[in-house]
Protein backbone atom coordinates (compact mmCIF):
# COMPACT_ATOMS: atom_id res chain seq x y z
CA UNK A 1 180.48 161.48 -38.13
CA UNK A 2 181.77 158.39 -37.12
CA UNK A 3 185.18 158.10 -35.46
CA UNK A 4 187.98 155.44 -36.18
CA UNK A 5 191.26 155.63 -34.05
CA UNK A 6 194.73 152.71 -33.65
CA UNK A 7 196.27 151.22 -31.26
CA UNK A 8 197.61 154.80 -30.01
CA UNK A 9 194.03 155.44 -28.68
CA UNK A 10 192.73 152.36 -27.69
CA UNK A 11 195.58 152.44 -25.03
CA UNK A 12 194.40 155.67 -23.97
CA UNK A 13 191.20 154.75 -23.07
CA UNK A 14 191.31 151.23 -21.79
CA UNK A 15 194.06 150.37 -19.38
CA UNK A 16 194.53 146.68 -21.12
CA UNK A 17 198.66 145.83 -22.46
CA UNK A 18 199.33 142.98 -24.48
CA UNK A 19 199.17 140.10 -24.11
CA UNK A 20 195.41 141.01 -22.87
CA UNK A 21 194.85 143.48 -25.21
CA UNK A 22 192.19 142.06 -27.16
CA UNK A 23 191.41 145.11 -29.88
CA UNK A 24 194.01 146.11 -32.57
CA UNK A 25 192.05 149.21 -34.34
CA UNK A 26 188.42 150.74 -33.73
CA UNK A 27 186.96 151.42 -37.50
CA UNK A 28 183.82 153.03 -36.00
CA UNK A 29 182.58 154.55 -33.12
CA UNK A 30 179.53 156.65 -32.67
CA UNK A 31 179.55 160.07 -31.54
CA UNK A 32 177.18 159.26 -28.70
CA UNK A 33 178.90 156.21 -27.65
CA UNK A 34 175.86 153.93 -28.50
CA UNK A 35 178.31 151.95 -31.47
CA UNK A 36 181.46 150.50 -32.52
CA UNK A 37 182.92 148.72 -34.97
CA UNK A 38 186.22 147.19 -34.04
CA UNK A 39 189.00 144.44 -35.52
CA UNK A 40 191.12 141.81 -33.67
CA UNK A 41 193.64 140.12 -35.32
CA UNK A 42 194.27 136.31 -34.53
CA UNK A 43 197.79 135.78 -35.21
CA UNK A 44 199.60 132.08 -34.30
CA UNK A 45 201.90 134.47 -32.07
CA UNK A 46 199.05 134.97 -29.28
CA UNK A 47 199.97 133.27 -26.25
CA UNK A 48 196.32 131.40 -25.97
CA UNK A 49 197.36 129.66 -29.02
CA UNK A 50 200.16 127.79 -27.57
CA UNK A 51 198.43 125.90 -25.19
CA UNK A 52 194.86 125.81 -26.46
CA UNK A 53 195.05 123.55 -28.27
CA UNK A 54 198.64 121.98 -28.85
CA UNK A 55 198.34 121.02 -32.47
CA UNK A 56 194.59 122.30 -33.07
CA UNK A 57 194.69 126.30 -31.64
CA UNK A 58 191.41 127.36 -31.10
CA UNK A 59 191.10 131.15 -28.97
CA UNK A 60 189.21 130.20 -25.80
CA UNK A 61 185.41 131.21 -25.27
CA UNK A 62 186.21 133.25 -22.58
CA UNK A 63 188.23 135.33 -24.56
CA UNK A 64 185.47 135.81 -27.31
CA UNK A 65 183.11 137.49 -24.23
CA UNK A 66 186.81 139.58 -23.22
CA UNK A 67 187.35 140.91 -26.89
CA UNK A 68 183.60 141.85 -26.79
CA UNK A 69 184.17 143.53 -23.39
CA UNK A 70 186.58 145.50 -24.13
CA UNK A 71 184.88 146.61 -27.34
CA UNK A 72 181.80 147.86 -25.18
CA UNK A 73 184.49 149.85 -23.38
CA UNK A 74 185.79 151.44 -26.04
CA UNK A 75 181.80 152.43 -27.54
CA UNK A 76 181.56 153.99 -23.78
CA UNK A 77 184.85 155.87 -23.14
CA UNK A 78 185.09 156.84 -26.87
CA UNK A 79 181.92 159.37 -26.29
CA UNK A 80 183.25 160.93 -22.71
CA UNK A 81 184.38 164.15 -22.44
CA UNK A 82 188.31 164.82 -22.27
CA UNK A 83 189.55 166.92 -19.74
CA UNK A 84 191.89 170.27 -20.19
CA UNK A 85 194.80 168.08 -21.01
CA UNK A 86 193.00 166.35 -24.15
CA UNK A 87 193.22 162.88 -22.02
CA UNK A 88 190.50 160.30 -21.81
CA UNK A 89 189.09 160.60 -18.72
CA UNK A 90 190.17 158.66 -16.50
CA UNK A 91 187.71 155.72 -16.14
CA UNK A 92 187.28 151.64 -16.51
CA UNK A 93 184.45 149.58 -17.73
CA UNK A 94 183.92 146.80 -15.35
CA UNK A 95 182.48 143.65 -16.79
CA UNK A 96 179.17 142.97 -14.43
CA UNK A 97 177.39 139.96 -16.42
CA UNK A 98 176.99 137.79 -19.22
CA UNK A 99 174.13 136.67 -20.95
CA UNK A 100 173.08 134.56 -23.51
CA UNK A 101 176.30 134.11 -24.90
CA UNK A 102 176.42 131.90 -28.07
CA UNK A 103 179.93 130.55 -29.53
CA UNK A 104 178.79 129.39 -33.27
CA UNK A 105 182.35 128.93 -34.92
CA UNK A 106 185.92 128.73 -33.17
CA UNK A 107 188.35 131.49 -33.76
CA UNK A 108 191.69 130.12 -34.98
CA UNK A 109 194.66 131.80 -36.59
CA UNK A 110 194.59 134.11 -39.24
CA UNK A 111 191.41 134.76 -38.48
CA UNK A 112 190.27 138.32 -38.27
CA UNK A 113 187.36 139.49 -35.52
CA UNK A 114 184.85 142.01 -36.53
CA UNK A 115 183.88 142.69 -32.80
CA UNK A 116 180.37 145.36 -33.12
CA UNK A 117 178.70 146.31 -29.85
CA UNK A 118 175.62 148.21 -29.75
CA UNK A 119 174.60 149.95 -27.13
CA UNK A 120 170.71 148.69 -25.63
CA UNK A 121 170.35 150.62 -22.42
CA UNK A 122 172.49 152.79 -20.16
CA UNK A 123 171.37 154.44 -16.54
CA UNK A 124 173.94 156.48 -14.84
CA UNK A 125 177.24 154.13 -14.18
CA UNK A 126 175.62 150.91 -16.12
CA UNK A 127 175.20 149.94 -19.17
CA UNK A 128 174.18 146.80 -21.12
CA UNK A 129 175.18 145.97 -24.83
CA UNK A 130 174.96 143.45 -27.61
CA UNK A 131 177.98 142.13 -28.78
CA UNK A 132 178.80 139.91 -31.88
CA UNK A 133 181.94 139.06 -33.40
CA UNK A 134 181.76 137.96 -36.92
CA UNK A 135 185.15 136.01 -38.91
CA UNK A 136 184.71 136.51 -42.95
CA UNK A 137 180.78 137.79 -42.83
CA UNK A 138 179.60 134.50 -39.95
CA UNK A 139 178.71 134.69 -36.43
CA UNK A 140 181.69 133.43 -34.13
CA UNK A 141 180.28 134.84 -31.09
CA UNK A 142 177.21 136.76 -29.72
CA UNK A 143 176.64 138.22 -26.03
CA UNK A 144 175.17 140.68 -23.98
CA UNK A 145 177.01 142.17 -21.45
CA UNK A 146 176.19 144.43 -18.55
CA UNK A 147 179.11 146.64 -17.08
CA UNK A 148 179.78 149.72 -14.69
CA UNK A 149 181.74 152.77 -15.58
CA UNK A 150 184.03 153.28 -12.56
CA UNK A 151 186.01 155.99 -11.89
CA UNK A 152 190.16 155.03 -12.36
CA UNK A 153 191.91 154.93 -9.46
């Protein structure tokens, strides 16, 4: 059965405050961490906005491949184990590279980010994953990403 979890979790598991929090709700995750489903909500209020662009606010690239990120995080921890104390365990997703990103349409406000990562392969502490974030049912963003699972310190 597919989980869904809020902000309460998300904070949990990733260690990400505003204003770089880049996922507002998860409405899917997999059981065996190989998918998620997740939302962002572009609101005039993010910080980005104010000085990207003065007059035409458009969320920077780099934050596209960040939201995605931190989605693949979320598909990884989401399937870990919790210890005694019903905590995530403790680790981090560590972003290790980018390819073949593809920015399609520009994010502006209002807009709301369908972030979905999919798992593609996964050996022992790294993973890779396709991301795409779709606004209203079109491709904003694609990427895969390859990451570590680290232990938090």
């Amino acid at each position: 059965m597919p989980l869904s979890y809020g902000i309460d979790r998300i904070q949990q598991l990733l260690p990400h405050r505003y204003p770089f929090l880049l996922v507002d709700r998860v409405l899917e995750a997999s059981e065996d961490g190989r998918h998620l489903v997740a939302i962002k909500n572009a609101t005039v209020n993010e910080p980005f906005f104010q000085g990207h662009f003065p007059g035409n606010p458009i969320m920077p690239g780099v934050l596209h491949i960040e939201a995605i990120a931190q989605a693949c995080g979320l598909m990884c921890l989401s399937a870990t184990t919790e210890d005694a104390t019903g905590g995530a365990r403790a680790y981090d997703t560590i972003l290790a590279s980018v390819e073949s990103a593809k920015f399609r349409r520009k994010i502006v406000p209002g807009d709301q980010l369908r972030i979905e990562t999919t798992l593609v392969q996964r050996m022992r502490n790294m993973g890779k994953a396709k991301g795409v974030i779709t606004v209203d049912g079109k491709v904003a963003t694609e990427a895969t990403l390859s990451f570590l699972l680290v232990p938090r310190t």
